[in-house]
Protein backbone atom coordinates (compact mmCIF):
# COMPACT_ATOMS: atom_id res chain seq x y z
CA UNK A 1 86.79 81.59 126.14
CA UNK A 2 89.80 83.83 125.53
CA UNK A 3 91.57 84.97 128.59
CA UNK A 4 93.12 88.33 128.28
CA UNK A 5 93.39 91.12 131.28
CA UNK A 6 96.30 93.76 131.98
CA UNK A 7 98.01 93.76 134.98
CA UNK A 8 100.04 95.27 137.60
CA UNK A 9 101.85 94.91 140.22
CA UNK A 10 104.79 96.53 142.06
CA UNK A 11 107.20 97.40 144.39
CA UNK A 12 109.37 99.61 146.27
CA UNK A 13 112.80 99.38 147.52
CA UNK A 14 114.83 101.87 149.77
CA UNK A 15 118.72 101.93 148.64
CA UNK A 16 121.82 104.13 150.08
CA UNK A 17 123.04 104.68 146.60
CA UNK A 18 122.16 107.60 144.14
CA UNK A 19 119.03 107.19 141.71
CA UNK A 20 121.99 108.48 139.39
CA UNK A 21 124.35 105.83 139.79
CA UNK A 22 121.28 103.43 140.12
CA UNK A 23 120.06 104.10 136.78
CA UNK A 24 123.24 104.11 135.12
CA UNK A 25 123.81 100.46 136.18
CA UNK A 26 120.65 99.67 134.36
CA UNK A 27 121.04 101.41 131.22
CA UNK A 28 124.31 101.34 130.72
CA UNK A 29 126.02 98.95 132.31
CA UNK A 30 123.90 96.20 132.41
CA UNK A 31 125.83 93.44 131.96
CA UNK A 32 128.16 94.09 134.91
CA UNK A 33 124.30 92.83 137.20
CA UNK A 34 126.21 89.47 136.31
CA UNK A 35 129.19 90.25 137.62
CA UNK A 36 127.32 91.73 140.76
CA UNK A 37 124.94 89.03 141.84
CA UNK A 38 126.29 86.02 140.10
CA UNK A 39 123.96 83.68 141.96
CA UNK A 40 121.04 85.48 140.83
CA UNK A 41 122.49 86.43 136.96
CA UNK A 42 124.35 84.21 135.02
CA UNK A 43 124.72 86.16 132.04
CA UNK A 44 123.27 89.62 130.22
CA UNK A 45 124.46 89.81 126.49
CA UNK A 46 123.78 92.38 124.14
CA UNK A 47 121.75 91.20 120.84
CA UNK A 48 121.23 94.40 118.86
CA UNK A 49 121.98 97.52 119.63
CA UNK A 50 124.26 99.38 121.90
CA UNK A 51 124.15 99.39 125.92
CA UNK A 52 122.13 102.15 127.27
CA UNK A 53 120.09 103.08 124.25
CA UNK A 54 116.40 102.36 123.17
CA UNK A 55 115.56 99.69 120.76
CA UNK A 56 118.63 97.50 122.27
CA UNK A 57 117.47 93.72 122.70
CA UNK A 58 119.46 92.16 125.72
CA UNK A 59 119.49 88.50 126.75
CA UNK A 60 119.38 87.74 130.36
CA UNK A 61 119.92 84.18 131.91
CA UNK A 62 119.18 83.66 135.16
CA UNK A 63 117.60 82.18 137.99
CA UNK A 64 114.56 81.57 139.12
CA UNK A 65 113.19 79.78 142.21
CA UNK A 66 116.03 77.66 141.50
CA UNK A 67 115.90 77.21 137.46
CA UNK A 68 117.95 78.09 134.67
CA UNK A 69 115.84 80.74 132.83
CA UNK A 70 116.50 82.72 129.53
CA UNK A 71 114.51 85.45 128.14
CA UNK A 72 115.38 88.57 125.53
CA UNK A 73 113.85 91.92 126.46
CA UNK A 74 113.80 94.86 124.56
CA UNK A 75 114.64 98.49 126.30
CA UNK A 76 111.40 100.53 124.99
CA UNK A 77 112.50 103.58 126.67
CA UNK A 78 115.05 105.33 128.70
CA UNK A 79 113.90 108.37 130.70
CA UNK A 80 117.88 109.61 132.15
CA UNK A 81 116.44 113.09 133.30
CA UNK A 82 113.55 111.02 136.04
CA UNK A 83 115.61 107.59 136.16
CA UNK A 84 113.23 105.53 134.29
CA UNK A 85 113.93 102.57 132.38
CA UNK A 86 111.31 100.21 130.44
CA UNK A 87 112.05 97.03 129.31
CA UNK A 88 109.82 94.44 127.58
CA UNK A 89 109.99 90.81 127.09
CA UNK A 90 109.86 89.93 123.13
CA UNK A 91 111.11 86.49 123.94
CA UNK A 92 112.00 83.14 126.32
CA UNK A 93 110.52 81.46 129.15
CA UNK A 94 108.23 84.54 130.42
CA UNK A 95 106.20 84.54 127.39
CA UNK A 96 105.37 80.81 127.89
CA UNK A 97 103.01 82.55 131.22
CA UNK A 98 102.11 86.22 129.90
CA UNK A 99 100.75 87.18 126.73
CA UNK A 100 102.85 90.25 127.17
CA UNK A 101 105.34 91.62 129.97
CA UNK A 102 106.83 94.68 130.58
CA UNK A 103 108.61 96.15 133.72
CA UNK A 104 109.08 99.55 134.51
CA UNK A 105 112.26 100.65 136.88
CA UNK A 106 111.97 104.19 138.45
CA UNK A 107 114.75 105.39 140.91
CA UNK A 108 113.41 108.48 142.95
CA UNK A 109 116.08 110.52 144.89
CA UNK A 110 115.30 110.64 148.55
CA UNK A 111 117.23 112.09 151.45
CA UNK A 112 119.21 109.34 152.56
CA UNK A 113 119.77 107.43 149.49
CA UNK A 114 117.23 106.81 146.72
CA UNK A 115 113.61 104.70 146.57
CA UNK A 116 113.57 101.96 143.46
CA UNK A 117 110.17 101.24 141.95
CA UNK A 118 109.71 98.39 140.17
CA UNK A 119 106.18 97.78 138.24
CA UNK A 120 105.62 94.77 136.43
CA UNK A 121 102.09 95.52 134.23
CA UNK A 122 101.35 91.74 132.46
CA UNK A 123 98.48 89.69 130.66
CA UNK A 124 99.01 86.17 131.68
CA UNK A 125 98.03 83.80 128.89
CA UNK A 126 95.42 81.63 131.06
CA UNK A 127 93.85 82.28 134.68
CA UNK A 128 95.98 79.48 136.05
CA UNK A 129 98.81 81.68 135.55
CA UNK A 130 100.30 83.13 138.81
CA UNK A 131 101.05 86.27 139.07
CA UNK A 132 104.53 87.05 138.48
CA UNK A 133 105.48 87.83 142.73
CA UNK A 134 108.07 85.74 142.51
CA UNK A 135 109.62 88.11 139.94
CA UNK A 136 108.98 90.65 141.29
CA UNK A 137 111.03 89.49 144.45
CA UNK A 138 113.97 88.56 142.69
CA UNK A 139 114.08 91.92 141.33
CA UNK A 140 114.11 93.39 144.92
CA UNK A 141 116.70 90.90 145.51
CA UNK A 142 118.27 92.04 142.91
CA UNK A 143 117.99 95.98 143.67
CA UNK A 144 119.49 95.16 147.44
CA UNK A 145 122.51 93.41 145.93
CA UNK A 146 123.40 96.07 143.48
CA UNK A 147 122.64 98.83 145.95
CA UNK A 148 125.21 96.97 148.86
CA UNK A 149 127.66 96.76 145.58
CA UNK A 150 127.50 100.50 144.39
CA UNK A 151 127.50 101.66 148.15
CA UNK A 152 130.55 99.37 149.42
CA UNK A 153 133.36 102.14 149.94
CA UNK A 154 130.43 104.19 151.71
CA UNK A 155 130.11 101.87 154.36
């Protein structure tokens, strides 16, 4: 019997920095995440494309739960006037668990800072699959870090 379901799960974040400067990171300045939160990112290349627009294909390496992971994702959309990005995986190590992956970033302005959202919306490819928590953890981790590095002369 084929398993197949959609997904979701998410998350929310409080940061000091602006859901302007948040979202530019993202888009279009993604590869600096490496340079950021180096124990976390090894590496974010660009494959085809240009940083910051849709249809780019970007390669990220990293870690997870203490392994060397690699996966391509494509940026399906980029929303700059609500702070949205959507990326989805087209290929690597997440599509060895999910038929299909694709996370959603929102940054909301609030009044002392900004709230990230981060929804992950997934078919795994067997009911043994977990759910991706763990991912969606690191990318909290990762929101903290960047949000301590954009906000560092603030403090």
């Amino acid at each position: 019997m084929a398993y197949s379901q959609l997904q979701k799960l998410e998350s929310r974040v409080h940061i000091k920095a602006s859901a302007e400067k948040f979202h530019d990171l993202f888009s279009n300045r993604t590869h600096h995440i490496a340079k950021i939160c180096p124990d976390k990112v090894q590496a974010i290349n660009i494959h085809k494309g240009e940083w910051g627009s849709e249809g780019s294909i970007i390669s990220w390496n990293y870690l997870h739960e203490g392994k060397a992971h690699a996966d391509k994702l494509v940026v399906e959309s980029i929303d700059r006037e609500n702070n949205i990005i959507i990326f989805k995986a087209v290929e690597g190590g997440l599509l060895g668990y999910y038929k299909s992956l694709k996370s959603t970033l929102q940054i909301t302005s609030k009044e002392n800072g900004s709230e990230v959202l981060w929804v992950l919306e997934y078919e795994k490819q067997n009911a043994n699959i977990p759910d991706p928590h763990s991912y969606l953890k690191l990318a909290d981790e990762l929101s903290k870090e960047i949000d301590a590095y954009l906000t560092k002369d603030q403090n």
